[in-house]
C-alpha atoms as a PDB file:
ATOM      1  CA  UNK A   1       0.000   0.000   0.000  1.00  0.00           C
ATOM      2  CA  UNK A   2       1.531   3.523  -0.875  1.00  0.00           C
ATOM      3  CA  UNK A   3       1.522   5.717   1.851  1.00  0.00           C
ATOM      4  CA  UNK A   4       2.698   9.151   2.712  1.00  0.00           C
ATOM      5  CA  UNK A   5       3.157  10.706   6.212  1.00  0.00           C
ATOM      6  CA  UNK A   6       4.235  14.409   6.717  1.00  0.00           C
ATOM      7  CA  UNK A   7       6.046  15.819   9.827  1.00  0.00           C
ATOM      8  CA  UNK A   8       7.861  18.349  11.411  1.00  0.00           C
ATOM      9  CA  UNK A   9       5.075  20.907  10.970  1.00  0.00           C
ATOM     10  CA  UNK A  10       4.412  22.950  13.914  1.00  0.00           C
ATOM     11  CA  UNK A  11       3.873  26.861  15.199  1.00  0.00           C
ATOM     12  CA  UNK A  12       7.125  29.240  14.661  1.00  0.00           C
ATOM     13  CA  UNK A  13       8.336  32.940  15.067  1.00  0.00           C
ATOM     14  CA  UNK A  14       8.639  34.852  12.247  1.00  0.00           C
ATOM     15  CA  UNK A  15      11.861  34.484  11.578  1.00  0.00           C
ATOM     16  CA  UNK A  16      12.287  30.512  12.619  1.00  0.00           C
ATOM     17  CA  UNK A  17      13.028  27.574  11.128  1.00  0.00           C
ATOM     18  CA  UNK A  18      10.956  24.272  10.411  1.00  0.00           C
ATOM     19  CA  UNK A  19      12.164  21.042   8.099  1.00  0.00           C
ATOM     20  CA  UNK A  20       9.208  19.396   6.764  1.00  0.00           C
ATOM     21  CA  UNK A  21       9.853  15.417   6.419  1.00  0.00           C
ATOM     22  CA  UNK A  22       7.804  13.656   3.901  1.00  0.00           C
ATOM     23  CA  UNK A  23       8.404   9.600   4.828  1.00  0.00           C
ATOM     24  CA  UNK A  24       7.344   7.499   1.725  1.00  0.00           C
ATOM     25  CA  UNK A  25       6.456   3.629   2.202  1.00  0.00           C
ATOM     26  CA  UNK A  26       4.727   0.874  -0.245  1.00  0.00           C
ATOM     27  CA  UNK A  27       6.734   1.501  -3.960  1.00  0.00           C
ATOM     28  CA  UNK A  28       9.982   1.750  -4.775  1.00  0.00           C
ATOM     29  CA  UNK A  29      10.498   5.222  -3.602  1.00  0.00           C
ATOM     30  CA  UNK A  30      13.901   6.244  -5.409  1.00  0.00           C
ATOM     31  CA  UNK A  31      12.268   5.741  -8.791  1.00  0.00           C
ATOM     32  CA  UNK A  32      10.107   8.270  -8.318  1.00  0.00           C
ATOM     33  CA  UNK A  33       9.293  12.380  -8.881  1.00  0.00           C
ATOM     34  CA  UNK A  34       7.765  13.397  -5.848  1.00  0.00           C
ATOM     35  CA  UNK A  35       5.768  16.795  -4.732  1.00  0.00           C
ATOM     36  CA  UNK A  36       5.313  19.094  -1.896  1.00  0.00           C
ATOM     37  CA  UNK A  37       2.164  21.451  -2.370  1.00  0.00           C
ATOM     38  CA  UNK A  38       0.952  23.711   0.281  1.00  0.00           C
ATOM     39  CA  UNK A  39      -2.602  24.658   0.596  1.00  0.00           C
ATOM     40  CA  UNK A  40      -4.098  27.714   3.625  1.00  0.00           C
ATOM     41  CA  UNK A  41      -6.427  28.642   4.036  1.00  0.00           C
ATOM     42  CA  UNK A  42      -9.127  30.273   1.706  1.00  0.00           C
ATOM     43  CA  UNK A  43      -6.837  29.942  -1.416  1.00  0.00           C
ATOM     44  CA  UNK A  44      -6.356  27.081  -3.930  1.00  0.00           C
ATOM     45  CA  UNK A  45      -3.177  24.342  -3.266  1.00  0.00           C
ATOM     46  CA  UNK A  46      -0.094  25.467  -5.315  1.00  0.00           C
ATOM     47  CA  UNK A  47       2.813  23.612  -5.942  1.00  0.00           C
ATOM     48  CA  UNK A  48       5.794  24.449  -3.851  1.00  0.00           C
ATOM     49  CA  UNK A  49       8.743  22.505  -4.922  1.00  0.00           C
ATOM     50  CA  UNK A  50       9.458  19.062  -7.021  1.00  0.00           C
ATOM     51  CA  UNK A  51      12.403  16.676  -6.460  1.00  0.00           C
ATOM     52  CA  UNK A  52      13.306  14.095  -9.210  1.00  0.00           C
ATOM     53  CA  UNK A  53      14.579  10.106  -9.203  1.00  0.00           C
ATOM     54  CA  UNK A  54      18.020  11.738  -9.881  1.00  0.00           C
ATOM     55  CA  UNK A  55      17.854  14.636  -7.328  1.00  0.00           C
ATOM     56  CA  UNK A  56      17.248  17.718  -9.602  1.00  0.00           C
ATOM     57  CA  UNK A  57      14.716  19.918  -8.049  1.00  0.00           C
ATOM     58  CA  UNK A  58      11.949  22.641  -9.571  1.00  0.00           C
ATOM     59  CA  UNK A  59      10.203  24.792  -7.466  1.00  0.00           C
ATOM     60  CA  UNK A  60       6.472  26.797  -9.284  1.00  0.00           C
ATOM     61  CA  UNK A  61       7.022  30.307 -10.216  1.00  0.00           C
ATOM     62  CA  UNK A  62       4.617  31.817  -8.401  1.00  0.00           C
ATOM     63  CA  UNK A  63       6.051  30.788  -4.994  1.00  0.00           C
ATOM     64  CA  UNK A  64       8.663  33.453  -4.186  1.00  0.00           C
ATOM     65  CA  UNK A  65      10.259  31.843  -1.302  1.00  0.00           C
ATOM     66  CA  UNK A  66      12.467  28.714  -2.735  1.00  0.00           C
ATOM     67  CA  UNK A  67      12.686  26.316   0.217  1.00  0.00           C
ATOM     68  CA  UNK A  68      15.413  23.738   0.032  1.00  0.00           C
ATOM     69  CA  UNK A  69      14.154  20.597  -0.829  1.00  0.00           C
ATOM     70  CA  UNK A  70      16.221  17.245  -1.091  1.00  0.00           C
ATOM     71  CA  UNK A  71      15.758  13.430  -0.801  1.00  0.00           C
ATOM     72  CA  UNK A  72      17.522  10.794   1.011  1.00  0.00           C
ATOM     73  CA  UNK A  73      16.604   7.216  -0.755  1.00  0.00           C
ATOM     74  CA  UNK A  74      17.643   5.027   2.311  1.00  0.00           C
ATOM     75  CA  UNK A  75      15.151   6.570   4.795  1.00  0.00           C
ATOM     76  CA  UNK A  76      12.112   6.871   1.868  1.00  0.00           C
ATOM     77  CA  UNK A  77      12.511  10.605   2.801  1.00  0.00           C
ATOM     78  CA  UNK A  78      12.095  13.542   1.313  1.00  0.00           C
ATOM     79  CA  UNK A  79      13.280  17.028   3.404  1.00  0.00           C
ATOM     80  CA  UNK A  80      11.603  20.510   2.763  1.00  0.00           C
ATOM     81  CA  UNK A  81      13.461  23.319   4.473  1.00  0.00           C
ATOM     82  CA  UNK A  82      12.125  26.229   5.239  1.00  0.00           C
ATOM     83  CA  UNK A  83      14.307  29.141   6.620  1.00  0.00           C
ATOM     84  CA  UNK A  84      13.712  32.400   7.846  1.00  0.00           C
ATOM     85  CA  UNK A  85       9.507  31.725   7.766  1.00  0.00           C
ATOM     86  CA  UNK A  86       7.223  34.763   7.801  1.00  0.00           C
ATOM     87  CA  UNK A  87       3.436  34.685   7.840  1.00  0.00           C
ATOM     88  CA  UNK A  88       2.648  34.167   4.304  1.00  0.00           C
ATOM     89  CA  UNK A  89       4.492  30.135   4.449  1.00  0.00           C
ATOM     90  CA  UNK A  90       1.347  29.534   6.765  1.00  0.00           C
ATOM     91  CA  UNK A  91      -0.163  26.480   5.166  1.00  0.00           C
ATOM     92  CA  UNK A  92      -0.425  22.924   5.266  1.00  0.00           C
ATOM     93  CA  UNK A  93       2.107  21.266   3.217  1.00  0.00           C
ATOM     94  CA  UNK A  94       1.224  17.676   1.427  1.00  0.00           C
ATOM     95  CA  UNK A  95       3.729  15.634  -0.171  1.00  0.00           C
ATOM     96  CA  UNK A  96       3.010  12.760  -2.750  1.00  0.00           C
ATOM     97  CA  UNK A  97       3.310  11.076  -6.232  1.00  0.00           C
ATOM     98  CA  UNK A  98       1.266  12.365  -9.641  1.00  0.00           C
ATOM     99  CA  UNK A  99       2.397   9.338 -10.790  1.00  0.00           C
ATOM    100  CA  UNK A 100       0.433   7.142  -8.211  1.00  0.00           C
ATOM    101  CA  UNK A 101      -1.785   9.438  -7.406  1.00  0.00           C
ATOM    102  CA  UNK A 102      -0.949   9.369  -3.648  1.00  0.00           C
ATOM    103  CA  UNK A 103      -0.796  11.817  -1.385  1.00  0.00           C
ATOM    104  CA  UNK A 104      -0.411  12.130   2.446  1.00  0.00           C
ATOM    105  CA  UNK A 105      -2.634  13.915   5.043  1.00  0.00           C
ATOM    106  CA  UNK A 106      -0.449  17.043   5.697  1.00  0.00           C
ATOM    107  CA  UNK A 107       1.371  18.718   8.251  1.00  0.00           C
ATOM    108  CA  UNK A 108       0.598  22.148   8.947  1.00  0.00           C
ATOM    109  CA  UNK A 109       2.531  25.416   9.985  1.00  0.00           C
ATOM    110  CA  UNK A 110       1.734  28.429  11.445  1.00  0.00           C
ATOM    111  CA  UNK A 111       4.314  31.110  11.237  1.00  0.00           C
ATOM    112  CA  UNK A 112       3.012  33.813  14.028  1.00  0.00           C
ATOM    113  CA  UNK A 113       4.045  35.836  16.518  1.00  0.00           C
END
């Protein structure tokens, strides 16, 4: 069964730090391209940042802050760093496949004072 589990959401100062962990389980995880979107609230998801079998990584126009993303195959992990948050990152973030059409449940953060 594919399955995705988001963590390392949480409340944070502007100004803070979070790393987002997306933990991947059920198909052979290195093989594949997989997502982070981000969805708050009253506005439509958009696409925050892609990471690729080989490690090459796109993030969507429209999101001005580029958060670090990167992979670590042995742990089924992917890492979303996010540095320096201000208000506007607040959002729950999802992480999944297009290709299998699986997606987790989120993890959300609140950057507040």
């Amino acid at each position: 069964q594919v399955q995705f589990v988001e963590s390392g959401g949480g409340l944070v100062q502007p100004g803070g730090s979070l790393t987002l962990t997306c933990t991947a389980s059920g198909f052979n995880f290195p093989n594949y391209v997989i997502t982070w979107y981000r969805q708050s609230h009253g506005r439509e998801r958009e696409r925050v940042a892609q990471i690729t079998a080989g490690g090459s990584t796109n993030f969507a126009t429209s999101v001005k802050d580029r958060l670090p993303i990167s992979r670590d195959n042995a742990k089924n992990a992917i890492f979303l760093q996010m540095n320096n948050v201000q208000p506007e990152v607040t959002a729950r973030y999802y992480c999944g496949s297009h290709t299998l059409n699986a997606w987790g449940q989120g993890t959300q953060v609140t950057a507040s004072s």
